[in-house]
C-alpha atoms as a PDB file:
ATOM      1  CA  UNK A   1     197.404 242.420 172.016  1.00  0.00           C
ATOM      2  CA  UNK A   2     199.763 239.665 172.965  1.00  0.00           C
ATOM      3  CA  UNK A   3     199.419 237.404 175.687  1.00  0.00           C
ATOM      4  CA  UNK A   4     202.208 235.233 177.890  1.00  0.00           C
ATOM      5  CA  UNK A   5     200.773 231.778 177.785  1.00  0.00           C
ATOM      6  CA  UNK A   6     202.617 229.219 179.922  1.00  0.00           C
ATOM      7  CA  UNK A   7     201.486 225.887 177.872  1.00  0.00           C
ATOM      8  CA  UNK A   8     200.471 225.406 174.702  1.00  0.00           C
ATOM      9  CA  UNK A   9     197.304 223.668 175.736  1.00  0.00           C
ATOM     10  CA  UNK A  10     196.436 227.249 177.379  1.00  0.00           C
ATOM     11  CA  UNK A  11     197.649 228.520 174.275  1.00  0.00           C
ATOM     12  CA  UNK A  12     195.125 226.286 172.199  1.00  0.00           C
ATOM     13  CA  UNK A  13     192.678 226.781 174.537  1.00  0.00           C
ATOM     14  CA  UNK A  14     192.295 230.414 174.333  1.00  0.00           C
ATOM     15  CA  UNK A  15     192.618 229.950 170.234  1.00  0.00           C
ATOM     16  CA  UNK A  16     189.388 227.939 170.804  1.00  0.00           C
ATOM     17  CA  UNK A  17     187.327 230.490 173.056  1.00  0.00           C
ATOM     18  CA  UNK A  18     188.829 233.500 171.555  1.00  0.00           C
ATOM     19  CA  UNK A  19     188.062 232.071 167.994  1.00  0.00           C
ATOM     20  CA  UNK A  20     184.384 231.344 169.247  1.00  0.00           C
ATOM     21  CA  UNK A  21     184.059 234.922 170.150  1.00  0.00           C
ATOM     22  CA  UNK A  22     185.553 236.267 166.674  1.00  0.00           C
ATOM     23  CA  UNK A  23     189.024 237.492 167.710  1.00  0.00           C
ATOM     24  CA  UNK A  24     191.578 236.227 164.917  1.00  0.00           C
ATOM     25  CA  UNK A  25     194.592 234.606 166.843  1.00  0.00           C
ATOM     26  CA  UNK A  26     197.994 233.435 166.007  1.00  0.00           C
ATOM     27  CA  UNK A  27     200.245 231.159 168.517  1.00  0.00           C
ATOM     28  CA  UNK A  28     204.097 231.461 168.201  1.00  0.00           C
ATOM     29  CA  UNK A  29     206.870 230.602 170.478  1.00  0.00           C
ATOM     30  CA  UNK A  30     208.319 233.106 172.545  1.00  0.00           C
ATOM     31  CA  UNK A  31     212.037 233.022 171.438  1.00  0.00           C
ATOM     32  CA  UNK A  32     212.984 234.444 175.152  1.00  0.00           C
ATOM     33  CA  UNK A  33     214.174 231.735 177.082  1.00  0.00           C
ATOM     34  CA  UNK A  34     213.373 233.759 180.118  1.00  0.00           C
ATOM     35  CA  UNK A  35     209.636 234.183 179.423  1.00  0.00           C
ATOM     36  CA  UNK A  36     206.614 231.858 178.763  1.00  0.00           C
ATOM     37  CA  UNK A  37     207.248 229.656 176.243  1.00  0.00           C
ATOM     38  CA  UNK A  38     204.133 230.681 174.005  1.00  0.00           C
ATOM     39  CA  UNK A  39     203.051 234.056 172.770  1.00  0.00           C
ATOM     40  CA  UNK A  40     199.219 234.343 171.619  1.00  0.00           C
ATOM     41  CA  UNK A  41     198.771 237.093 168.927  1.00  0.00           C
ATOM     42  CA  UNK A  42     194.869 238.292 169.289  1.00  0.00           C
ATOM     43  CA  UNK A  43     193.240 241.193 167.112  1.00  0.00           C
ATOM     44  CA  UNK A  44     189.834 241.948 166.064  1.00  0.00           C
ATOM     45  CA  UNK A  45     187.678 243.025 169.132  1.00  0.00           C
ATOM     46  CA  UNK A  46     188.480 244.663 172.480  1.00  0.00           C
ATOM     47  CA  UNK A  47     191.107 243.261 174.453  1.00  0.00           C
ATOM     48  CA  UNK A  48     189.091 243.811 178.079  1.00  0.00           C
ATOM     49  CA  UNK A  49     186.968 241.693 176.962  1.00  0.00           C
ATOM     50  CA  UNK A  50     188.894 239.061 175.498  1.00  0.00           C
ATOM     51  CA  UNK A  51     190.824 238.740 179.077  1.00  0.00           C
ATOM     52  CA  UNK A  52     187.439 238.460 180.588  1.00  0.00           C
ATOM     53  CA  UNK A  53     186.126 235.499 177.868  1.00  0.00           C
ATOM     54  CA  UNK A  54     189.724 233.773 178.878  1.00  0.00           C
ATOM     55  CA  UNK A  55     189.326 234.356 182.858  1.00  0.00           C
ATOM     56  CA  UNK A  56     185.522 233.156 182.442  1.00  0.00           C
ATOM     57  CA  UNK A  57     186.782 229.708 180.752  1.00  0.00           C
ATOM     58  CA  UNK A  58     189.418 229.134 183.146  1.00  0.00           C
ATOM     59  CA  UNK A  59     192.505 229.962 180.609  1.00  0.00           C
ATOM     60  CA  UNK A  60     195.330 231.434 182.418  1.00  0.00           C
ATOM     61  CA  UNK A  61     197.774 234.294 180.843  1.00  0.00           C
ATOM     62  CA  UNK A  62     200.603 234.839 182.327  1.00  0.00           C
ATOM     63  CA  UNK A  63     200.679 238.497 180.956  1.00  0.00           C
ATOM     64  CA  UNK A  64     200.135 240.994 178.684  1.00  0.00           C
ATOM     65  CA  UNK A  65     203.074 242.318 176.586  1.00  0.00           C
ATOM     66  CA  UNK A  66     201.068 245.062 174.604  1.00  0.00           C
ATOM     67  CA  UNK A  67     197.167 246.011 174.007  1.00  0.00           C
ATOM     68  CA  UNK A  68     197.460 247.527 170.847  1.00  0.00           C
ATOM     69  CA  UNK A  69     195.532 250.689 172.003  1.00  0.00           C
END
């Protein structure tokens, strides 16, 4: 899935608990200037729950561009 993160210190953030968890994660910059400025690229487990582990540690996503299901 990839996630609209606002910052990159949410962006780093939910590297940190999403890595924890074992999701693999990748941060680029979103090259819309419309949109968040950072994109987080996660794979490797469930993408519910990897919304819930971010909600539960007080990361905020903006959105969700795709879920990969």
């Amino acid at each position: 899935m990839t996630l609209m993160m606002c910052s990159i210190t949410y962006a780093q953030r939910a590297e940190e608990v999403l890595g924890a968890a074992g999701y693999h994660t990748h941060c680029e910059n979103n090259p819309d200037p419309e949109g968040c400025r950072y994109l987080l690229k996660v794979s490797g487990g469930d993408p519910d729950e990897a919304l819930r582990l971010l909600a539960d540690a007080g990361v905020k996503v903006r959105g969700v561009l795709d879920t990969d299901r």
